[in-house]
N, C-alpha and C. Protein backbone atom coordinates (compact mmCIF):
# COMPACT_ATOMS: atom_id res chain seq x y z
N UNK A 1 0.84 -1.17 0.00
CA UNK A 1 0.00 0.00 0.00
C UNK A 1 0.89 1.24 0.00
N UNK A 2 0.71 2.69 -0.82
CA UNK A 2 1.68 3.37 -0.95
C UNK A 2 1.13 4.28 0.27
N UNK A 3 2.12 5.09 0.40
CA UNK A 3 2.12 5.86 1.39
C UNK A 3 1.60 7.49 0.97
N UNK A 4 0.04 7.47 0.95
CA UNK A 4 -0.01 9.06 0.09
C UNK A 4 -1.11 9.60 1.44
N UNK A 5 -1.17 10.97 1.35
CA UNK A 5 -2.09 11.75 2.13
C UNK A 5 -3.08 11.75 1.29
N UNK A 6 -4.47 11.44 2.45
CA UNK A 6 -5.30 11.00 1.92
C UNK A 6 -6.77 12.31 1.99
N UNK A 7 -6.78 13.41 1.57
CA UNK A 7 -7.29 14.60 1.56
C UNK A 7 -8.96 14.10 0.96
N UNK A 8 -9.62 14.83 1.79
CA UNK A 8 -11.25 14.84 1.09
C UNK A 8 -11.42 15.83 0.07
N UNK A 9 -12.25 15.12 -1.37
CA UNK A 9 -11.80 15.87 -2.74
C UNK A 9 -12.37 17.39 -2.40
N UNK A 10 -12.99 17.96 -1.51
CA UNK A 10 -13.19 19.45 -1.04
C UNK A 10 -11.78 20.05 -0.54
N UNK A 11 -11.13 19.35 0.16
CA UNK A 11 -9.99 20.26 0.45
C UNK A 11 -9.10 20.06 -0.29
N UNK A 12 -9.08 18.80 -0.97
CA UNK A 12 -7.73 19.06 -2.41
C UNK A 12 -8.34 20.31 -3.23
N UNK A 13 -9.89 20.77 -3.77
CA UNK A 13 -9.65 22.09 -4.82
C UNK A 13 -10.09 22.82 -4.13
N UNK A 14 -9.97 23.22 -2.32
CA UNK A 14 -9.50 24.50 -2.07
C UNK A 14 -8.29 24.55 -2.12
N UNK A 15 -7.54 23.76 -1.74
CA UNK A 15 -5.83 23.98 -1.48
C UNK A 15 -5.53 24.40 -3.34
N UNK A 16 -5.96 23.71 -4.28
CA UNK A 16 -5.51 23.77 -5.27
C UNK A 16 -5.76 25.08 -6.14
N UNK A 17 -7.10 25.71 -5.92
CA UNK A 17 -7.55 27.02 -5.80
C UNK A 17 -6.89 27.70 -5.22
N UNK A 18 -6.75 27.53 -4.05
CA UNK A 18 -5.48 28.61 -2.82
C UNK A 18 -4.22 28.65 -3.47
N UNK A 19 -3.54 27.75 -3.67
CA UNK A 19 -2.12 27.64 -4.60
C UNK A 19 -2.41 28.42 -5.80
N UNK A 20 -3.23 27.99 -6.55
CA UNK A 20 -3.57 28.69 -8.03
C UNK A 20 -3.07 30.23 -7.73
N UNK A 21 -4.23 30.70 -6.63
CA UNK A 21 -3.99 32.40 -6.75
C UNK A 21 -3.08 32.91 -6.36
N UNK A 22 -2.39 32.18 -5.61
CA UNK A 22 -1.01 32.43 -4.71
C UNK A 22 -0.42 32.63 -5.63
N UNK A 23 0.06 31.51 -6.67
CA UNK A 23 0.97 31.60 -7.78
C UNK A 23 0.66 32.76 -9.02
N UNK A 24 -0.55 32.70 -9.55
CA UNK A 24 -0.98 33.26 -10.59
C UNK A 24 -0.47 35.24 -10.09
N UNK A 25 -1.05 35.45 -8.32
CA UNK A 25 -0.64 36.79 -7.83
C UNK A 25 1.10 37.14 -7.99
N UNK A 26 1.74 35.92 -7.84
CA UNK A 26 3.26 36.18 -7.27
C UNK A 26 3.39 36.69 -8.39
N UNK A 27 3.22 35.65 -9.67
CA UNK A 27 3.58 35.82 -11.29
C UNK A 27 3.58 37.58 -11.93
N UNK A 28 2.25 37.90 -11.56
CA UNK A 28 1.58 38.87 -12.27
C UNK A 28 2.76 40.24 -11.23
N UNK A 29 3.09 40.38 -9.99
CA UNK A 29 3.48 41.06 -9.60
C UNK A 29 5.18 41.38 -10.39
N UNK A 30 5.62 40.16 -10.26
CA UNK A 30 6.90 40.39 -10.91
C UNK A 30 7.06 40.67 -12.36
N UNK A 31 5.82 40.68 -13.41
CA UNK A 31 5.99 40.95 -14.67
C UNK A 31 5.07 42.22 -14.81
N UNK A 32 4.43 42.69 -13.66
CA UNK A 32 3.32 43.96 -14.09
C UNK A 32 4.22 45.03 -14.13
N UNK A 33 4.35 45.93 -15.37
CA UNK A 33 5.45 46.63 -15.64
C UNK A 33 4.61 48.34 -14.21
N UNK A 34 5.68 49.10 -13.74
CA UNK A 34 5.74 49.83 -13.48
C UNK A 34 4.29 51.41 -13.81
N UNK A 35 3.22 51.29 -13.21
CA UNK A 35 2.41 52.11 -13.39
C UNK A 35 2.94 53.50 -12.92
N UNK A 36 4.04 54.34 -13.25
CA UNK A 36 4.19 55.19 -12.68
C UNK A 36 4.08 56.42 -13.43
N UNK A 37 4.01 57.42 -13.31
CA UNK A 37 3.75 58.76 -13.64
C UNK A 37 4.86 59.59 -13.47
N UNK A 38 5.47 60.21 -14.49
CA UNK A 38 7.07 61.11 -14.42
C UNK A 38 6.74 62.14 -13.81
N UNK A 39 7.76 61.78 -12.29
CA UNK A 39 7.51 63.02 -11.72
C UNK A 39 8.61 64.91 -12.59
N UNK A 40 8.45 65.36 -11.69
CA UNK A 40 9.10 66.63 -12.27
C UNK A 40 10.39 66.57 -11.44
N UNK A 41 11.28 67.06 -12.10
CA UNK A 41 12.40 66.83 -11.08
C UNK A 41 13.46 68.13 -12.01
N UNK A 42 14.48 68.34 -10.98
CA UNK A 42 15.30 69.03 -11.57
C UNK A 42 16.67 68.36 -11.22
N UNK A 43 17.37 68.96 -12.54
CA UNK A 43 18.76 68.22 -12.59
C UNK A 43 19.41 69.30 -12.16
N UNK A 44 20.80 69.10 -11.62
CA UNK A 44 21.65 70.90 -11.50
C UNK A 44 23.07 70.25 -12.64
N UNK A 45 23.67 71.17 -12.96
CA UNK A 45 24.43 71.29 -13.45
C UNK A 45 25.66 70.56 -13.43
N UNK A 46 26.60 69.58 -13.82
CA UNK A 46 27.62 69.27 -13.04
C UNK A 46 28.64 70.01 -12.58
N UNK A 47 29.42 69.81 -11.74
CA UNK A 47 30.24 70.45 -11.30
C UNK A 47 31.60 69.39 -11.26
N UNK A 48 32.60 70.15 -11.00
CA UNK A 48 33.70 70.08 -11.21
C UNK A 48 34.92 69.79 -9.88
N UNK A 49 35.41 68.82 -9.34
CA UNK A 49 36.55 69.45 -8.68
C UNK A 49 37.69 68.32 -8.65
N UNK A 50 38.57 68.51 -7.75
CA UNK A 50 39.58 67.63 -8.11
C UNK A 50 41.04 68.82 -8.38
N UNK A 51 41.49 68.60 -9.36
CA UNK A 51 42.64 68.73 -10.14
C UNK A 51 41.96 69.70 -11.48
N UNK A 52 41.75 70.79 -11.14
CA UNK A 52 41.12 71.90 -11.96
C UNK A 52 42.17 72.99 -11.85
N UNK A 53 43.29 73.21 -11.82
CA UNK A 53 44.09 74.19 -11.55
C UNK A 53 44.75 74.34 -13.18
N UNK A 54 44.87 73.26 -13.79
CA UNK A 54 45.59 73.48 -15.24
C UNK A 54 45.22 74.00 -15.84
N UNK A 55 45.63 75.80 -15.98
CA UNK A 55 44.64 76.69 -16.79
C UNK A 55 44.74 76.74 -18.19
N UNK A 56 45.28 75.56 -18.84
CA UNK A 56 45.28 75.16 -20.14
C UNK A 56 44.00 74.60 -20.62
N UNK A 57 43.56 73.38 -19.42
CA UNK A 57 41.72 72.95 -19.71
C UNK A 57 40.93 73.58 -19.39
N UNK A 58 40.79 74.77 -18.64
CA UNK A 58 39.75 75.70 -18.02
C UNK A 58 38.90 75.69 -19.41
N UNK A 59 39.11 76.36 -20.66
CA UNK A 59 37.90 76.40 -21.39
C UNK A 59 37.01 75.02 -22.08
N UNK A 60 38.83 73.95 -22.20
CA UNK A 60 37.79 72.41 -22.89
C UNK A 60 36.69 72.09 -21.25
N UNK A 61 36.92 72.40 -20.05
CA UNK A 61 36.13 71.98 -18.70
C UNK A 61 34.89 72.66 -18.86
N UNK A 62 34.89 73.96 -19.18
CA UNK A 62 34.04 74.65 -19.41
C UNK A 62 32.56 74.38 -20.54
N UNK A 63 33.64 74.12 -21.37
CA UNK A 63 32.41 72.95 -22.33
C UNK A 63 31.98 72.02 -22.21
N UNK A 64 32.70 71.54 -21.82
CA UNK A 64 32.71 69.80 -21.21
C UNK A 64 31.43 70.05 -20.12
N UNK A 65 31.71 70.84 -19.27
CA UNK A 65 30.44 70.95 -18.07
C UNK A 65 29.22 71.75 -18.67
N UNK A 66 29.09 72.30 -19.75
CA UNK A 66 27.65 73.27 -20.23
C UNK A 66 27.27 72.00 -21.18
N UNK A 67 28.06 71.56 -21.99
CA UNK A 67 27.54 70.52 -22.98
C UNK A 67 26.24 68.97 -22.06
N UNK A 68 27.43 68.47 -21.18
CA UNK A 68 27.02 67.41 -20.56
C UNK A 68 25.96 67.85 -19.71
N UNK A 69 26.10 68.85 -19.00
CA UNK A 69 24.88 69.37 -18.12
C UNK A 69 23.37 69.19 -19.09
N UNK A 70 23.60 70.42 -20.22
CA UNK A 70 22.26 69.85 -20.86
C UNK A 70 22.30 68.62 -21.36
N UNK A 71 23.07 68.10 -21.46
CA UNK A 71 23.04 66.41 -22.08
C UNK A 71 22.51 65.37 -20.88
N UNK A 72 22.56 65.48 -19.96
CA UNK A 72 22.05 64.44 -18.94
C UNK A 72 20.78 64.91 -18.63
N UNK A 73 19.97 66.46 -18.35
CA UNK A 73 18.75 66.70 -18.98
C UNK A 73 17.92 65.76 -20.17
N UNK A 74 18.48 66.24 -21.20
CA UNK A 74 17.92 66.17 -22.65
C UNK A 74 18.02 64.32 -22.50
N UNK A 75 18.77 63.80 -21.80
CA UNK A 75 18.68 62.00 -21.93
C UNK A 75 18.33 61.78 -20.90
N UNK A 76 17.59 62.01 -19.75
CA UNK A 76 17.05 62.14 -18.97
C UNK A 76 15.27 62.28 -19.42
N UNK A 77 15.30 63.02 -20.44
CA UNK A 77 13.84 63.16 -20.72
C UNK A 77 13.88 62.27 -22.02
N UNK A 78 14.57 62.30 -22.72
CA UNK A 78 14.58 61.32 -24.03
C UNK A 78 14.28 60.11 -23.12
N UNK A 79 14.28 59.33 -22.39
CA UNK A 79 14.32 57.97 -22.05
C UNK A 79 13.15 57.93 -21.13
N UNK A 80 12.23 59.08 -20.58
CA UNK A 80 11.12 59.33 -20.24
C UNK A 80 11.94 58.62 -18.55
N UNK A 81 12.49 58.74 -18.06
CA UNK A 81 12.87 58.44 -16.90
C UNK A 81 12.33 59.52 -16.01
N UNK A 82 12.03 60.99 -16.19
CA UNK A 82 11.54 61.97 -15.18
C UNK A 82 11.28 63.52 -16.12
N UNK A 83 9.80 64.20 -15.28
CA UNK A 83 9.82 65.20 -16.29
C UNK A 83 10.70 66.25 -15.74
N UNK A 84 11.93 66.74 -16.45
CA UNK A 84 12.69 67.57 -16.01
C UNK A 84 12.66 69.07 -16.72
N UNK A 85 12.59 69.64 -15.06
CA UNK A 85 12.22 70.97 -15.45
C UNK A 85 13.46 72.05 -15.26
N UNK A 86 13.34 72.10 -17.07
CA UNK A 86 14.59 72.79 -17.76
C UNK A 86 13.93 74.45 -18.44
N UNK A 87 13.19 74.86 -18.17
CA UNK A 87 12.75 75.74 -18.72
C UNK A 87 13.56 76.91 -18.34
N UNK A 88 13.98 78.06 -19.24
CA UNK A 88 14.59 79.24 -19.19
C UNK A 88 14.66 79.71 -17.81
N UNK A 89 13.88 79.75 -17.16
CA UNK A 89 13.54 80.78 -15.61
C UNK A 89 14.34 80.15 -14.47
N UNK A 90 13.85 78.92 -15.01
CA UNK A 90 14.28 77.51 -14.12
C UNK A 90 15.97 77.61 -13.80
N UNK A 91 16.70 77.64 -15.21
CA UNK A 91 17.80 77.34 -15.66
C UNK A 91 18.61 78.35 -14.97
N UNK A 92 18.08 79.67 -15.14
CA UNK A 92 18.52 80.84 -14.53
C UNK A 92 18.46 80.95 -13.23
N UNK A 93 17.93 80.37 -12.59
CA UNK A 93 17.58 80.50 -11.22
C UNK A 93 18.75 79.57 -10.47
N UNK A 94 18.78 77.98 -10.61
CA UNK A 94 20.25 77.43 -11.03
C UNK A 94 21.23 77.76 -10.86
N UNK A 95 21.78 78.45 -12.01
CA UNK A 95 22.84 79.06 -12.21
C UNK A 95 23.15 79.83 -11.67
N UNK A 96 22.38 80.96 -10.95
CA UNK A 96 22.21 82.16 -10.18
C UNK A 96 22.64 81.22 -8.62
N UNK A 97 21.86 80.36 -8.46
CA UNK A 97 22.48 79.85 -7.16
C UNK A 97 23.66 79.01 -6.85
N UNK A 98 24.17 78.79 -7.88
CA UNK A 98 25.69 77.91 -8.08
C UNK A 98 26.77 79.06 -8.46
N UNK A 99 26.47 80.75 -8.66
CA UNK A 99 27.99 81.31 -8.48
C UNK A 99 28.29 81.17 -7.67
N UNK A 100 27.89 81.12 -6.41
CA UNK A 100 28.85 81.37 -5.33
C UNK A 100 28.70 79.84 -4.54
N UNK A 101 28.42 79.09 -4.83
CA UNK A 101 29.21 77.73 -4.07
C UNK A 101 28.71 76.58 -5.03
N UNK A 102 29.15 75.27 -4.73
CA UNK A 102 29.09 74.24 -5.21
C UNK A 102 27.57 73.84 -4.89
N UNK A 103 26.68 73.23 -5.57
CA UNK A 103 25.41 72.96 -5.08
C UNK A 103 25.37 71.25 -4.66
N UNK A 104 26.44 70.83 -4.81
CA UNK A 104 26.34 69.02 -4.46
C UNK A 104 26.70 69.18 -2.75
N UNK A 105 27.69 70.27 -2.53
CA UNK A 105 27.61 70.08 -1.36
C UNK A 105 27.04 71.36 -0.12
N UNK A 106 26.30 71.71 -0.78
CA UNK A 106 25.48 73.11 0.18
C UNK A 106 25.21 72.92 1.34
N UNK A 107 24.68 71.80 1.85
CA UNK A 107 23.89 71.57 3.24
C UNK A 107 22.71 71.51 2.99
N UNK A 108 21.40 70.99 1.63
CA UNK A 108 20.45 71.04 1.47
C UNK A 108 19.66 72.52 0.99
N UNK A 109 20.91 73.17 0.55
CA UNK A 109 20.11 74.71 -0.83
C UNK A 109 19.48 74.01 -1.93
N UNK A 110 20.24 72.60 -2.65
CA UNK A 110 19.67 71.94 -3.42
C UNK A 110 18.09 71.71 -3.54
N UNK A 111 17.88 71.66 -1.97
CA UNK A 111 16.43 70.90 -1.39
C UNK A 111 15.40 72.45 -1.70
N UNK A 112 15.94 73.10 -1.22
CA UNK A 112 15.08 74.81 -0.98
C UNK A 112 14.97 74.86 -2.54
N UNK A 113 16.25 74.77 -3.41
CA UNK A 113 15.99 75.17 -5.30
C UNK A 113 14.68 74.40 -5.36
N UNK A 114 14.80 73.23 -5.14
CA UNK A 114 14.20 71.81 -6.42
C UNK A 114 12.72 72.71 -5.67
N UNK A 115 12.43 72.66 -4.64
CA UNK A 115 11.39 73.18 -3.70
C UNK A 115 10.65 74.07 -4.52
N UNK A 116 11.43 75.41 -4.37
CA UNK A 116 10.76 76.90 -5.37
C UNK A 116 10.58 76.59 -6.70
N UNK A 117 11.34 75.40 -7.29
CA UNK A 117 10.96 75.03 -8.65
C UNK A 117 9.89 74.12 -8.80
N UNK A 118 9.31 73.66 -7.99
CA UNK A 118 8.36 72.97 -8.06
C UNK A 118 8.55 71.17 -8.34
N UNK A 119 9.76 71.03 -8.54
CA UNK A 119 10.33 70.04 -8.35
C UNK A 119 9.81 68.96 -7.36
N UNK A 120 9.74 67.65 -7.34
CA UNK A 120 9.31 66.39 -6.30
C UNK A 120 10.88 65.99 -6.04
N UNK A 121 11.86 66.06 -7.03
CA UNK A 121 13.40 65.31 -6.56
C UNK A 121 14.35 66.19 -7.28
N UNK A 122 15.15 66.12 -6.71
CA UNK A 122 16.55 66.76 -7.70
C UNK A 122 17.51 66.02 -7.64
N UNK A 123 18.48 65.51 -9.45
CA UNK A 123 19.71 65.43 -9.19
C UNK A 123 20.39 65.63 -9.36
N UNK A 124 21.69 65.29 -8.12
CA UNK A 124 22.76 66.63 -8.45
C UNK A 124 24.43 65.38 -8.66
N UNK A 125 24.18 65.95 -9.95
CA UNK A 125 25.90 65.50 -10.29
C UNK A 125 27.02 66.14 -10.39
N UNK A 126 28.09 65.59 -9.89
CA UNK A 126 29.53 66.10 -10.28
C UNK A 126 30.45 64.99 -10.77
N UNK A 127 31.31 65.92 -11.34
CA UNK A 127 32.43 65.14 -11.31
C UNK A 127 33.98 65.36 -10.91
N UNK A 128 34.98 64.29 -10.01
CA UNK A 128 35.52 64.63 -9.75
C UNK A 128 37.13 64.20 -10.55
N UNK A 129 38.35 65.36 -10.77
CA UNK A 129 39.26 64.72 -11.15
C UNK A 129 40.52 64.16 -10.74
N UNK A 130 40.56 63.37 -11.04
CA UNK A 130 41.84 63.17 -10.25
C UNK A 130 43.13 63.43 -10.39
N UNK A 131 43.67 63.20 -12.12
CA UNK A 131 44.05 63.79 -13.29
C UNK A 131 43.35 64.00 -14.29
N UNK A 132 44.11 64.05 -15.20
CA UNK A 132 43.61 64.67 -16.50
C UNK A 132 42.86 63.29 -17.13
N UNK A 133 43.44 62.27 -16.85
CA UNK A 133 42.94 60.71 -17.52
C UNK A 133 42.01 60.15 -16.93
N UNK A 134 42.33 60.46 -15.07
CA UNK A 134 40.71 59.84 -14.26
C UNK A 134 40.12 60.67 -13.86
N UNK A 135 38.77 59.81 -13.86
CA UNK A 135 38.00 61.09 -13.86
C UNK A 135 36.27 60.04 -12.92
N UNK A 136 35.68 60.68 -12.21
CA UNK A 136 34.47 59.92 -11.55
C UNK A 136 33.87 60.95 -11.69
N UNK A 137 32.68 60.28 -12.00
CA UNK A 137 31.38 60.90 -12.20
C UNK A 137 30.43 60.45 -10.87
N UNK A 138 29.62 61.40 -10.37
CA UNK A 138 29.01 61.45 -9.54
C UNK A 138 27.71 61.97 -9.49
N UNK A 139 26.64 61.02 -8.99
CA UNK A 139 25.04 61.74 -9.08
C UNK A 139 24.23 61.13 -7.61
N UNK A 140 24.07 61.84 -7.23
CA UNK A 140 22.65 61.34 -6.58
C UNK A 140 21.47 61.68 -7.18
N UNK A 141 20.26 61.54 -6.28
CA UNK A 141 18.98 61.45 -6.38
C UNK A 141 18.25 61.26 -4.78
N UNK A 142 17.78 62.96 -5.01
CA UNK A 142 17.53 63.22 -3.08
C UNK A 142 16.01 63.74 -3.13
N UNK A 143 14.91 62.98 -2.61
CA UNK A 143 13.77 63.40 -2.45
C UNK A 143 13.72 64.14 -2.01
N UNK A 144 12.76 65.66 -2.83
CA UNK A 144 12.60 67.19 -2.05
C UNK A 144 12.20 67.35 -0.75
N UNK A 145 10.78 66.41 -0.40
CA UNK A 145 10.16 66.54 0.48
C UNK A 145 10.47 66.57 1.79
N UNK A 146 11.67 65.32 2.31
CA UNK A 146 12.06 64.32 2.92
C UNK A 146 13.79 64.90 3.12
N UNK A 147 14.05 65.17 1.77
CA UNK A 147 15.51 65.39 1.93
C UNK A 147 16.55 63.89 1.93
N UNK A 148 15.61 62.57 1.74
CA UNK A 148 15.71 61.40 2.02
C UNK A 148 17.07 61.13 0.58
N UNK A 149 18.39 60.58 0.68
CA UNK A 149 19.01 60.25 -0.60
C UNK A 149 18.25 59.00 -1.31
N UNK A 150 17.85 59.10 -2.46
CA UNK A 150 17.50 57.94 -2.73
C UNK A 150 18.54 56.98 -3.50
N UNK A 151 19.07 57.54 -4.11
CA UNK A 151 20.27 56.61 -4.83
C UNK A 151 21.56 57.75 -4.98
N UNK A 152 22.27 56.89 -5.04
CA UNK A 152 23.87 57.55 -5.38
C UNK A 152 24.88 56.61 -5.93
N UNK A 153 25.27 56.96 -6.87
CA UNK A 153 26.03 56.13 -8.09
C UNK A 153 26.85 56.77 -8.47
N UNK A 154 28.48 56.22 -8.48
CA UNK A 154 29.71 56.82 -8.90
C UNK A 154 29.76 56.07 -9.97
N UNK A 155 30.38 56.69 -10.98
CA UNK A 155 31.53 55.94 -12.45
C UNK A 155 32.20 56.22 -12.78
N UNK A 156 33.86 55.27 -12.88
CA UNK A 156 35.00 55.54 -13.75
C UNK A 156 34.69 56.43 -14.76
N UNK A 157 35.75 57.20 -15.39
CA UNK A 157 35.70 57.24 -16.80
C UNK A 157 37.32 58.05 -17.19
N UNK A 158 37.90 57.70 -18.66
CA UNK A 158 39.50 57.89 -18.55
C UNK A 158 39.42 58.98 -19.31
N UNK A 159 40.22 59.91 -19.70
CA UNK A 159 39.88 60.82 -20.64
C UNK A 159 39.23 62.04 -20.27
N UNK A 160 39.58 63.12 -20.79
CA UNK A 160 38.97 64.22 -20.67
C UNK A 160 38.51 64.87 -21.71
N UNK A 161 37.58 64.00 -22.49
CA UNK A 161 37.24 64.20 -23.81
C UNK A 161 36.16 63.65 -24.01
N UNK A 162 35.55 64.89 -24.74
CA UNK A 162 34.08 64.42 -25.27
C UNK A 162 33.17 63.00 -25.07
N UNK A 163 34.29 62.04 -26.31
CA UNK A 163 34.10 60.34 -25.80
C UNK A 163 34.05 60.06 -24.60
N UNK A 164 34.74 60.30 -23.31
CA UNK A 164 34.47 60.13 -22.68
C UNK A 164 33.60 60.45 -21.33
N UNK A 165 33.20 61.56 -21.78
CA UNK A 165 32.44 62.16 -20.94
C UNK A 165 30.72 61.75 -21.85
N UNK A 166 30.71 61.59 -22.85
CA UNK A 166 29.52 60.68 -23.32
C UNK A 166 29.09 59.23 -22.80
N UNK A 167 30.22 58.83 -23.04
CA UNK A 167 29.71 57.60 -22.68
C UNK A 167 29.74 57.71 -21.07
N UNK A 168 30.16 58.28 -20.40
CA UNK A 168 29.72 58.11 -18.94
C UNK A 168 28.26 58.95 -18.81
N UNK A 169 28.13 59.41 -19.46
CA UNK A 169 26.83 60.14 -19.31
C UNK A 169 25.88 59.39 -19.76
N UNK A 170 25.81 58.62 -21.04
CA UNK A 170 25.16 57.60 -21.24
C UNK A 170 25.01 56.52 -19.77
N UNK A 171 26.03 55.99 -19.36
CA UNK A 171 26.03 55.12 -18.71
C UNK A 171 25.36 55.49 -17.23
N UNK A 172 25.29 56.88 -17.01
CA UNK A 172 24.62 57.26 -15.76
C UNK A 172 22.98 57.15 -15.87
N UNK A 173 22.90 57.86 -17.18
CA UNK A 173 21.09 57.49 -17.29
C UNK A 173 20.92 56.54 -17.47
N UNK A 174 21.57 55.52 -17.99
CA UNK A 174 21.20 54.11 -17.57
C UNK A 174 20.96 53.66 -16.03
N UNK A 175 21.84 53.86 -15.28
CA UNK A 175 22.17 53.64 -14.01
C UNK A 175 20.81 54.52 -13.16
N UNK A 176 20.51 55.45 -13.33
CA UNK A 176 19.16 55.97 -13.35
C UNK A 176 17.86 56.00 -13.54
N UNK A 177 17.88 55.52 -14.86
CA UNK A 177 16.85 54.76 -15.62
C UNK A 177 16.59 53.16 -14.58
N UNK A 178 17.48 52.85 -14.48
CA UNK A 178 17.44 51.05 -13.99
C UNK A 178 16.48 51.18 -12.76
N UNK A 179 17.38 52.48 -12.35
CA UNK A 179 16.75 52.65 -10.37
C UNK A 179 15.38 53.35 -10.62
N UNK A 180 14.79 53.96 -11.33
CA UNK A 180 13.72 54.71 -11.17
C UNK A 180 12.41 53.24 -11.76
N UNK A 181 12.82 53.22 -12.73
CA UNK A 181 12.40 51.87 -13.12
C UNK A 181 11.91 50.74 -12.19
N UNK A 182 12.43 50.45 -11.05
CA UNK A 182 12.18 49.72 -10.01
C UNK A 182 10.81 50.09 -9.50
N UNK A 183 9.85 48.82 -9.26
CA UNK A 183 8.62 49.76 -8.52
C UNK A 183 8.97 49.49 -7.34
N UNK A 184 8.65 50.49 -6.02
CA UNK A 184 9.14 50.20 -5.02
C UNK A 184 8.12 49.85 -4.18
C-alpha cells in the first residue's frame, strides 16, 4: 500500500484554488510593468573638482560641463525616466544659485531650489578629477520633500574628452533609468 495523504476531494480544490492564486498573484506582480507617472524633477548642473588648476583645460572643462549638463537633462527626458524641469527661468535661477558655491555640497540649498521650482526630486551630479585621464562621475537622487538620498552612483571614466564624458553620461542614465524603473 503506498504511502499518500489522503485529503477529502473538497480540500484538495480548495488547497488547489489557494495555490492557483497564490501563484498566478506572485507571477503577475513580478511581470506587471511599473504604473508610474514622471515626476518633475530638476537636474543641476555638473560640477567640477579635483585637479582643476591646469589653466590650459579651463575652457575644454568649461564645455565639457555646459555641454554634458544639458546632455544628462535632454537624456534624462529622451528615455522618459523623469519630467525635467529645464525651462529658461528655471535654468537661470540654477545658475544664479551655483555662483557662489558648489550645489552638491550646500547643506540642502539643493532641497530649498528643487522646492521653489516645483520640483518632487533633484539630481545633483559632479564630477571629480583626479588627473587629467581619471576622472568619476558622480550623481545622486535626493527626495525634495524628505531630503531622504534615494540613490547615489559613482563611475570611472578615462579621458577628458568628449568620448568620454559621453559615454559616462550615457552610462549614468542608464544607471538611473534602472533605479527609477524599479517599482518600489
Amino acid at each position: 500500500m503506498k504511502n499518500r495523504l489522503m485529503l477529502n476531494p473538497g480540500i484538495r480544490i480548495f488547497l488547489f484554488i489557494a495555490l492557483s492564486i497564490i501563484v498566478r498573484n506572485t507571477l503577475a506582480d513580478e511581470t506587471r510593468p511599473c504604473q508610474k507617472t514622471l515626476i518633475p524633477v530638476i537636474s543641476l548642473d555638473i560640477e567640477l573638482l579635483g585637479d582643476t588648476t591646469v589653466e590650459s583645460m579651463k575652457k575644454q572643462d568649461e564645455f565639457l560641463l555646459n555641454k554634458y549638463s544639458t546632455e544628462l537633462r535632454l537624456r534624462l527626458t529622451e528615455k522618459r525616466v523623469f519630467t525635467i524641469i529645464d525651462d529658461k527661468e528655471s535654468l537661470t535661477v540654477i545658475n544664479k544659485a551655483a555662483e557662489n558655491q558648489f550645489l552638491h555640497r550646500c547643506n540642502g540649498c539643493e532641497l530649498s531650489l528643487a522646492k521653489q521650482l516645483g520640483a518632487k526630486q533633484v539630481v545633483v551630479p559632479w564630477v571629480f578629477r583626479m588627473s587629467k585621464l581619471v576622472q568619476t562621475m558622480f550623481v545622486e537622487l535626493r527626495d525634495v520633500e524628505t531630503g531622504v538620498l534615494l540613490m547615489r552612483q559613482s563611475l570611472d571614466f578615462r579621458g577628458n574628452t568628449e568620448d568620454g564624458w559621453d559615454h559616462v553620461t550615457n552610462r549614468m542614465v542608464e544607471e538611473i533609468k534602472s533605479y527609477v524603473s524599479k517599482c518600489h
